[in-house]
Protein backbone atom coordinates (compact mmCIF):
# COMPACT_ATOMS: atom_id res chain seq x y z
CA UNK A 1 -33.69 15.33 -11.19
CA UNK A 2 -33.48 12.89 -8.52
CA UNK A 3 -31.93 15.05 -6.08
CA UNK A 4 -32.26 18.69 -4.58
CA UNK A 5 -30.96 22.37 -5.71
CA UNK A 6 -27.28 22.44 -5.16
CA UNK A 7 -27.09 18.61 -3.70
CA UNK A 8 -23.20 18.64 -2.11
CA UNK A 9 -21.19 15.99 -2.84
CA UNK A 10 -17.32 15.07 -3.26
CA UNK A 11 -15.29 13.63 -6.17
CA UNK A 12 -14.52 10.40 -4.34
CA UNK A 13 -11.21 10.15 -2.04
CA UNK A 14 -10.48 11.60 1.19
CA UNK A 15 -7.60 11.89 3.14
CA UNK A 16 -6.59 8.15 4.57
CA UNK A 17 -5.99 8.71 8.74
CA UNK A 18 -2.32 8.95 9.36
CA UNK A 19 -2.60 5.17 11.61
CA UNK A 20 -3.86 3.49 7.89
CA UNK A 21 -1.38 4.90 4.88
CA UNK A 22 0.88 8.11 4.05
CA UNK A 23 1.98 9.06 0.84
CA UNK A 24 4.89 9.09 -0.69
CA UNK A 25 6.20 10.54 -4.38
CA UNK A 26 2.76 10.23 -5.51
CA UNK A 27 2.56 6.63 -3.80
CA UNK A 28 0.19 5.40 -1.23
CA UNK A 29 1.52 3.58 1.20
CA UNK A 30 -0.45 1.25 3.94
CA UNK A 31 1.34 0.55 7.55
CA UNK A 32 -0.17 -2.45 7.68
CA UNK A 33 -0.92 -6.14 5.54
CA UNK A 34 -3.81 -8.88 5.62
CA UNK A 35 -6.65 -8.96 8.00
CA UNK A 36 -5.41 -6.23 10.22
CA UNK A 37 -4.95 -4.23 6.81
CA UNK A 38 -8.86 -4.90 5.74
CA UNK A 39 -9.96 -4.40 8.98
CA UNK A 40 -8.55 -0.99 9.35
CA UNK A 41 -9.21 0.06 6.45
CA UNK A 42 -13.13 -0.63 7.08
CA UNK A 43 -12.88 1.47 9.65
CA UNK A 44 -11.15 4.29 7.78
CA UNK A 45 -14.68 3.59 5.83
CA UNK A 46 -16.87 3.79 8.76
CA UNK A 47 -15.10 7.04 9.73
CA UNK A 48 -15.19 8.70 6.98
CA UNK A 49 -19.23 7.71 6.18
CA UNK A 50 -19.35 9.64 9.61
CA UNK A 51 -17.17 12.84 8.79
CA UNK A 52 -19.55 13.44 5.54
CA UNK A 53 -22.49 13.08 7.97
CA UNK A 54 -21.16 15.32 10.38
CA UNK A 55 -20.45 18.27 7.49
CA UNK A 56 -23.81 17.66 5.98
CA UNK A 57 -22.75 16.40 2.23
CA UNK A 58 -26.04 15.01 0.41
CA UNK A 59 -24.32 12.42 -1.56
CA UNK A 60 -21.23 10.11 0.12
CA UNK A 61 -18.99 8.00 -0.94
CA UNK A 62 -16.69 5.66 0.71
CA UNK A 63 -13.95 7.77 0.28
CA UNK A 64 -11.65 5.06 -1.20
CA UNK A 65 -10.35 4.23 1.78
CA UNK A 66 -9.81 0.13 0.57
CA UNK A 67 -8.24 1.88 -2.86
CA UNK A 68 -4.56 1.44 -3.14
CA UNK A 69 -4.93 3.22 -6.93
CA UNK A 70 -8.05 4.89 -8.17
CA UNK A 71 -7.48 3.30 -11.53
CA UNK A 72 -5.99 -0.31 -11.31
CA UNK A 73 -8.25 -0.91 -8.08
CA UNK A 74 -10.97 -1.66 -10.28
CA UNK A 75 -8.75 -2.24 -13.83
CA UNK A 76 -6.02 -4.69 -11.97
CA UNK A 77 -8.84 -7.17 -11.31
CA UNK A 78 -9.32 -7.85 -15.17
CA UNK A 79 -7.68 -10.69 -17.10
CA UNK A 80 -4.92 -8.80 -19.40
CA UNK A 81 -3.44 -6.50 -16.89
CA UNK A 82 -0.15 -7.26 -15.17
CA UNK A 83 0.05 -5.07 -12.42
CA UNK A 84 3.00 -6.68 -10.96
CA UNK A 85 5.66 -6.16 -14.22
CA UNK A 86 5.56 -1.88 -14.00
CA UNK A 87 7.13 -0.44 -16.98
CA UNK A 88 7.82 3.50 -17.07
CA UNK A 89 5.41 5.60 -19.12
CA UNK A 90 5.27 8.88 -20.24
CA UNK A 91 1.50 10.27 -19.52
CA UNK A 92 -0.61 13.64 -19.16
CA UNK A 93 -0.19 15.17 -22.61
CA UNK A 94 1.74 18.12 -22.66
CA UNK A 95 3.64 17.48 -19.18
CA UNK A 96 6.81 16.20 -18.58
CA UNK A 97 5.32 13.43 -16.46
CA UNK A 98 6.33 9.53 -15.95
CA UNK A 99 5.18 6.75 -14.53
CA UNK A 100 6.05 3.30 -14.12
CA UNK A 101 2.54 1.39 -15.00
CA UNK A 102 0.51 -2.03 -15.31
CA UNK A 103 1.23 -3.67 -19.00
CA UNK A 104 -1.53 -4.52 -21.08
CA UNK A 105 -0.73 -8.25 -22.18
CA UNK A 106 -4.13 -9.80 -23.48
CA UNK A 107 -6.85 -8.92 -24.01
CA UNK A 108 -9.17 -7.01 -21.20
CA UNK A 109 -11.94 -9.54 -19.63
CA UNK A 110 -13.67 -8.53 -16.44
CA UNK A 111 -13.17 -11.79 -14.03
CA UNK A 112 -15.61 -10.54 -11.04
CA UNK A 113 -16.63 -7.33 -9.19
CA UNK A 114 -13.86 -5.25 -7.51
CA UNK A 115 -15.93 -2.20 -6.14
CA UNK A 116 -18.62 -4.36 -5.10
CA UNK A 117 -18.04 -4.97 -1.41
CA UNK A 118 -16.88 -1.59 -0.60
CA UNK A 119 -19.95 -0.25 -1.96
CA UNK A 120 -21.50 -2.68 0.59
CA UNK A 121 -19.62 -1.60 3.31
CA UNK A 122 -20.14 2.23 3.20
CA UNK A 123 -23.94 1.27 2.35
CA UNK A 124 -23.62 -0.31 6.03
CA UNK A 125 -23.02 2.50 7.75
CA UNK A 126 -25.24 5.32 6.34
CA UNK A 127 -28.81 5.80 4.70
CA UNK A 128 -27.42 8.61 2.90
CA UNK A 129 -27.16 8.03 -1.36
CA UNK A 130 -23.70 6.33 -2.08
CA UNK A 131 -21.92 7.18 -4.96
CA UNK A 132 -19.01 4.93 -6.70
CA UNK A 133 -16.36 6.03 -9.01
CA UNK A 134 -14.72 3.37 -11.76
CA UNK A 135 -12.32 4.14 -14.45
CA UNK A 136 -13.24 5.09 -17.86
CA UNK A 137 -11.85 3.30 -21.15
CA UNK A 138 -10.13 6.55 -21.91
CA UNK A 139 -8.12 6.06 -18.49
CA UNK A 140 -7.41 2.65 -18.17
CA UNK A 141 -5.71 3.03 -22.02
CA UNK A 142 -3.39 6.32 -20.93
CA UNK A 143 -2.32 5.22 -17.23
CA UNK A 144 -1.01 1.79 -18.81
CA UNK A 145 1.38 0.22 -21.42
CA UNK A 146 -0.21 -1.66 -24.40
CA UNK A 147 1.91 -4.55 -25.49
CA UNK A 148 -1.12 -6.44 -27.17
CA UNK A 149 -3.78 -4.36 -28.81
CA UNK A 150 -3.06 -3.08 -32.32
CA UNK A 151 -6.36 -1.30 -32.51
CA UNK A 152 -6.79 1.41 -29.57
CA UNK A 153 -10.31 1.42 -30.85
CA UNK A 154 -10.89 -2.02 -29.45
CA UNK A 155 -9.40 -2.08 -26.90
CA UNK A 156 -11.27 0.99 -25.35
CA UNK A 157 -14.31 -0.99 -25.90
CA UNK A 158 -12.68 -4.29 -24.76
CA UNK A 159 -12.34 -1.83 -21.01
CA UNK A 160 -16.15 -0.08 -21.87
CA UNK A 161 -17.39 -3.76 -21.53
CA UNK A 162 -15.40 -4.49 -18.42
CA UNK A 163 -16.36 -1.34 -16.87
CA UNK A 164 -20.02 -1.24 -17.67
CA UNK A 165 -19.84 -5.13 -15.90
CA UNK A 166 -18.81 -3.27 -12.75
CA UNK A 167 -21.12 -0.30 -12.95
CA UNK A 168 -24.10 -3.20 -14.02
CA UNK A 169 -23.13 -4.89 -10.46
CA UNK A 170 -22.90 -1.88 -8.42
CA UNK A 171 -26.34 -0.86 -9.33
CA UNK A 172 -27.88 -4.18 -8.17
CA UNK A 173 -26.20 -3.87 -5.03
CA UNK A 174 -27.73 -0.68 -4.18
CA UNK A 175 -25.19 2.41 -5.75
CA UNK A 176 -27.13 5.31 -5.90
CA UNK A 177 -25.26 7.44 -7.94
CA UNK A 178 -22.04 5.86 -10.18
CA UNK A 179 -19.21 8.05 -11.56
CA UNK A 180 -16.48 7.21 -14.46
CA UNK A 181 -13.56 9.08 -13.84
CA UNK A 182 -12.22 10.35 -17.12
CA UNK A 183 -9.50 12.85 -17.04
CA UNK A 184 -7.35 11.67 -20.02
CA UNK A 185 -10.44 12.74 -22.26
CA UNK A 186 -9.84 16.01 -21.23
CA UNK A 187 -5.93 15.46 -22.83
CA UNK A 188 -7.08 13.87 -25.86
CA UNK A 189 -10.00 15.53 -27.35
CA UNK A 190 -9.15 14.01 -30.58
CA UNK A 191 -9.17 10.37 -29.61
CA UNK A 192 -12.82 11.85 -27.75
CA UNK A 193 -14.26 12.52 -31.16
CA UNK A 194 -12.59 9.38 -32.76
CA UNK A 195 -13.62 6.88 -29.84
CA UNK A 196 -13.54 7.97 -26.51
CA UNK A 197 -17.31 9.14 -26.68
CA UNK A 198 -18.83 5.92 -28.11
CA UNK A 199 -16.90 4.08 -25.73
CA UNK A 200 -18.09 5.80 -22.94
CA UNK A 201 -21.53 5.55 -24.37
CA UNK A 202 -21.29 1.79 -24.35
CA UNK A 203 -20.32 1.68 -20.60
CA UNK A 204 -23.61 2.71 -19.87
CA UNK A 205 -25.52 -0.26 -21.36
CA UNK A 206 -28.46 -1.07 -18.89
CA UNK A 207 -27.34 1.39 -16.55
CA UNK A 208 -30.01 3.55 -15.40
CA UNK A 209 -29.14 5.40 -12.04
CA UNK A 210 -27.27 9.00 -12.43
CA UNK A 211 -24.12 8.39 -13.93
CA UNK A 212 -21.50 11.72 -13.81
CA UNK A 213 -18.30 11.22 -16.28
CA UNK A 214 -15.34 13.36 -14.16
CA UNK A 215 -13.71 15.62 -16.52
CA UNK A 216 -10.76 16.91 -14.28
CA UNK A 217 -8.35 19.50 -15.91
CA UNK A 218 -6.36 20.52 -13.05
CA UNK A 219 -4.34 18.57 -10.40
CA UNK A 220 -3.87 18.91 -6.63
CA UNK A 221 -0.49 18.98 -4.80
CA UNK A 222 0.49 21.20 -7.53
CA UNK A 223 0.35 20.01 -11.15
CA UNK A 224 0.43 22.50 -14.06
CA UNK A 225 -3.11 23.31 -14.46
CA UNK A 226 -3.84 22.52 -18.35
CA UNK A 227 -6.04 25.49 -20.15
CA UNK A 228 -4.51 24.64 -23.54
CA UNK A 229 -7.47 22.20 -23.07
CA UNK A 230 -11.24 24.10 -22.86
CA UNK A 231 -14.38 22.10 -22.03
CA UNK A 232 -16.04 23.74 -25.63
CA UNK A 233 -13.50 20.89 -27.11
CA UNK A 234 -15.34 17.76 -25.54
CA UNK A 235 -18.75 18.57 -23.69
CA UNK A 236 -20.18 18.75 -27.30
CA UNK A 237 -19.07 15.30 -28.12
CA UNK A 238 -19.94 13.75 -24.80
CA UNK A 239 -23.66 14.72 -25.29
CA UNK A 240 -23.98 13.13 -27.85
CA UNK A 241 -23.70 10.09 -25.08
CA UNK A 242 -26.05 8.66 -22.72
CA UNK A 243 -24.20 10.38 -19.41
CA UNK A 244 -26.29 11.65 -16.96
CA UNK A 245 -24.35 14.93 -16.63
CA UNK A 246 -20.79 15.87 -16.16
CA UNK A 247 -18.23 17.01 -13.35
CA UNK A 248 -16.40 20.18 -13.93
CA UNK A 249 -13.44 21.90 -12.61
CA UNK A 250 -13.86 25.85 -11.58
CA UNK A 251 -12.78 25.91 -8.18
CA UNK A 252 -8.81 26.35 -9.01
CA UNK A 253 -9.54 27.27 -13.23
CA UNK A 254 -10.70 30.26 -14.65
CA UNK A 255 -12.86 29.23 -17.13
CA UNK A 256 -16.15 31.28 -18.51
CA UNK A 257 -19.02 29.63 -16.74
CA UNK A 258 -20.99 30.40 -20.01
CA UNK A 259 -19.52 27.27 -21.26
CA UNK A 260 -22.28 25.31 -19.12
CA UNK A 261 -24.74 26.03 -21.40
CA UNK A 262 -23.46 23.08 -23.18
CA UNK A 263 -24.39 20.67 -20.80
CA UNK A 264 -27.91 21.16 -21.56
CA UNK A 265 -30.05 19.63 -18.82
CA UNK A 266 -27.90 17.27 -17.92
CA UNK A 267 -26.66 17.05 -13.95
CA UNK A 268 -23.47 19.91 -13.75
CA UNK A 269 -21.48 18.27 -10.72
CA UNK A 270 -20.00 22.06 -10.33
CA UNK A 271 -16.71 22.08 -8.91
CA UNK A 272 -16.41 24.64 -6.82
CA UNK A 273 -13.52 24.44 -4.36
CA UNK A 274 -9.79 23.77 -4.88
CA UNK A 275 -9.19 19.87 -3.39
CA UNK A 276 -5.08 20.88 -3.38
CA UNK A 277 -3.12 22.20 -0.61
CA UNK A 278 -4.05 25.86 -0.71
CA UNK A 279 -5.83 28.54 1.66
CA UNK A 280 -9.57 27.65 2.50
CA UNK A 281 -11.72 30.06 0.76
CA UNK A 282 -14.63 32.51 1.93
CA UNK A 283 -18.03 31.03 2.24
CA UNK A 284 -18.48 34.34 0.09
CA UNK A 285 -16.37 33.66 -2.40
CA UNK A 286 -17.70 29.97 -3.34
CA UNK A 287 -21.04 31.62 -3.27
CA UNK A 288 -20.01 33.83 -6.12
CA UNK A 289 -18.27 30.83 -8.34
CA UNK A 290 -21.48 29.30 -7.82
CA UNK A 291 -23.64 32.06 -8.38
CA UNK A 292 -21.62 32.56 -11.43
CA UNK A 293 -22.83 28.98 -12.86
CA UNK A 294 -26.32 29.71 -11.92
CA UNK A 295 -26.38 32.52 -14.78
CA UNK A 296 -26.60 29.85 -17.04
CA UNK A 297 -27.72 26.57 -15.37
CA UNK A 298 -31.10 25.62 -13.83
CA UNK A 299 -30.29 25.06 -9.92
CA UNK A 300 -32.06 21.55 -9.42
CA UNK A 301 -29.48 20.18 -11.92
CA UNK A 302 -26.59 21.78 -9.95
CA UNK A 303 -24.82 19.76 -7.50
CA UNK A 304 -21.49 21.11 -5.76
CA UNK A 305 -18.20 19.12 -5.24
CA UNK A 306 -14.52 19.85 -5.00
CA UNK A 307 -12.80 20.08 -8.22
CA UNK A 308 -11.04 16.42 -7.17
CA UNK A 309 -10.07 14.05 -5.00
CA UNK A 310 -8.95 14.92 -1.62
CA UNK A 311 -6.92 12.39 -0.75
CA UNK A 312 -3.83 14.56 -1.31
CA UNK A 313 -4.11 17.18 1.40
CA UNK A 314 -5.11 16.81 5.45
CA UNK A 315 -7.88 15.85 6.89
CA UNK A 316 -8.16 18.75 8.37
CA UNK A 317 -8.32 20.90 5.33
CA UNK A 318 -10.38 18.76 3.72
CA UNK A 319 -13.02 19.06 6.42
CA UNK A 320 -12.51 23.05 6.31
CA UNK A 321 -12.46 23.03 2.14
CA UNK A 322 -15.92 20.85 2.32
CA UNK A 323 -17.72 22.87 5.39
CA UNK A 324 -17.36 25.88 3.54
CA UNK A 325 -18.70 24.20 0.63
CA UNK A 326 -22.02 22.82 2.14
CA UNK A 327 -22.41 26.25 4.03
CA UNK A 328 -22.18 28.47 0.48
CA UNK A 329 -24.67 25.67 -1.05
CA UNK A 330 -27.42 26.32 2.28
CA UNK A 331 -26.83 30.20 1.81
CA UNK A 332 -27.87 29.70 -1.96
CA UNK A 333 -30.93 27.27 -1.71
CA UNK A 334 -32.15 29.61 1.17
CA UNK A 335 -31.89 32.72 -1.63
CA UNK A 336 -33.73 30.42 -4.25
């Protein structure tokens, strides 16, 4: 492995300061437009690069503070997707959830790179590892309307191709560790085993830094966790796939850690710590979830994240949430 016992890490977001955006019904919204938009939202980035210093975390990201949507960010710079004409959409098998999304209306062509420069800018500011998270076919297909592909087939590989463009050009520009954020494949274990994995497989083409595919079953600001769903329904087909390893949810689930003896030894990005807005836990008590993993995983392919993004709760918490979190992982490596 590349990295240490119990590297720390986060999903991707953090909180965006109160002077750059606030949410609103699930919407981010930015308090300011042009130049003096990009320029505060660099130094959102140049902030945040310094908070994940401060706490210790191994790996950093950028904390998606130029991301107005974690999906179309990336997926609204491709020729086919109209994300100005929204159209409601029912999503998240299994929840009474809708959306108005981006419409699919030819067919998906990657025009240039869209993560690219805020990859450079966090790289700018730290010589810690960078990590970058990009949507996964699986996704980009659920979080928008199709009004062109008949075959869902091809047009999962139509967004592989695009995406593994992306990931191809944040490797030459210095990522050190790339994610593909996948939570519908934990929905739709069928279209997994029909598609999903091979098209997830093809993303990786020529990729050859760690690559972690985010399997998130749970949602912050208090979604219906989803345990109809188990992770012995897809972590068998996904290793069947060139991933590197795989991000998992235990910090607000209750799942049997024995499951993680199907990751082989692959990278386990253990989550570990509940991103919503709930109590901060015990140093103790993330040692234990953790120590629980360890029963069946090899430490040096263990690294420790929150279950998701944090961009939902304060910064405040967030910084609490993640100190406790890099504190449990230097009681453990001491113990090793």
């Amino acid at each position: 492995m590349p990295f240490g016992p119990l590297t720390t890490t986060s999903v991707g977001s953090f909180p965006r300061p109160t002077w750059l955006a606030h949410t609103k019904r699930n919407q981010l919204m930015f308090h300011l437009e042009g130049d003096a938009l990009k320029e505060a939202m660099d130094d959102a980035t140049a902030l945040v690069i310094r908070e994940q210093e401060q706490l210790g975390l191994d790996i950093l990201t950028d904390g998606e503070m130029r991301r107005t949507n974690f999906i179309f960010h990336v997926a609204g710079q491709w020729d086919g997707v109209d994300t100005e004409s929204l159209v409601p959409k029912k999503v998240y098998r299994n929840r009474e959830a809708n959306r108005v999304v981006p419409r699919i209306i030819g067919k998906i062509a990657r025009r240039a790179p869209a993560a690219v420069d805020d990859l450079r800018a966090a790289k700018s500011h730290t010589k810690r590892p960078i990590k970058v998270a990009v949507p996964g076919p699986m996704t980009v297909i659920d979080s928008s309307f199709n009004e062109f592909y008949d075959d869902e087939e091809e047009f999962a590989f139509d967004v592989a191709a695009a995406v593994n463009g992306e990931l191809r050009d944040l490797q030459a520009a210095g990522a050190d560790v790339l994610q593909i954020d996948e939570p519908a494949m934990t929905r739709y274990h069928d279209k997994v085993r029909a598609y999903g994995a091979k098209a997830l497989d093809r993303c990786l083409d020529g990729i050859t830094v760690p690559t972690i595919v985010h399997l998130c079953y749970g949602y912050p600001g208090g979604g219906a966790l989803q345990h109809q769903y188990q992770y012995e329904g897809v972590l068998p087909l996904l290793t069947q796939t060139r991933i590197s390893g795989f991000h998992v949810e235990f910090g607000r689930n209750t799942f049997d850690p024995k499951v993680l003896r199907l990751c082989g030894e692959r990278i386990v990005m253990f989550g570990c710590v509940d991103p919503g807005d709930s109590p901060v836990p015990s140093v103790a008590a993330v040692e234990r979830r953790v120590g629980n993993a360890l029963d069946y995983l090899n430490p040096k392919q263990v690294w420790l994240a929150p279950d998701c993004g944090l961009m939902t709760i304060s910064r405040a918490l967030a910084h609490e949430k993640l100190a406790v979190m890099v504190e449990a992982a230097r009681r453990l490596q001491a113990a090793l």
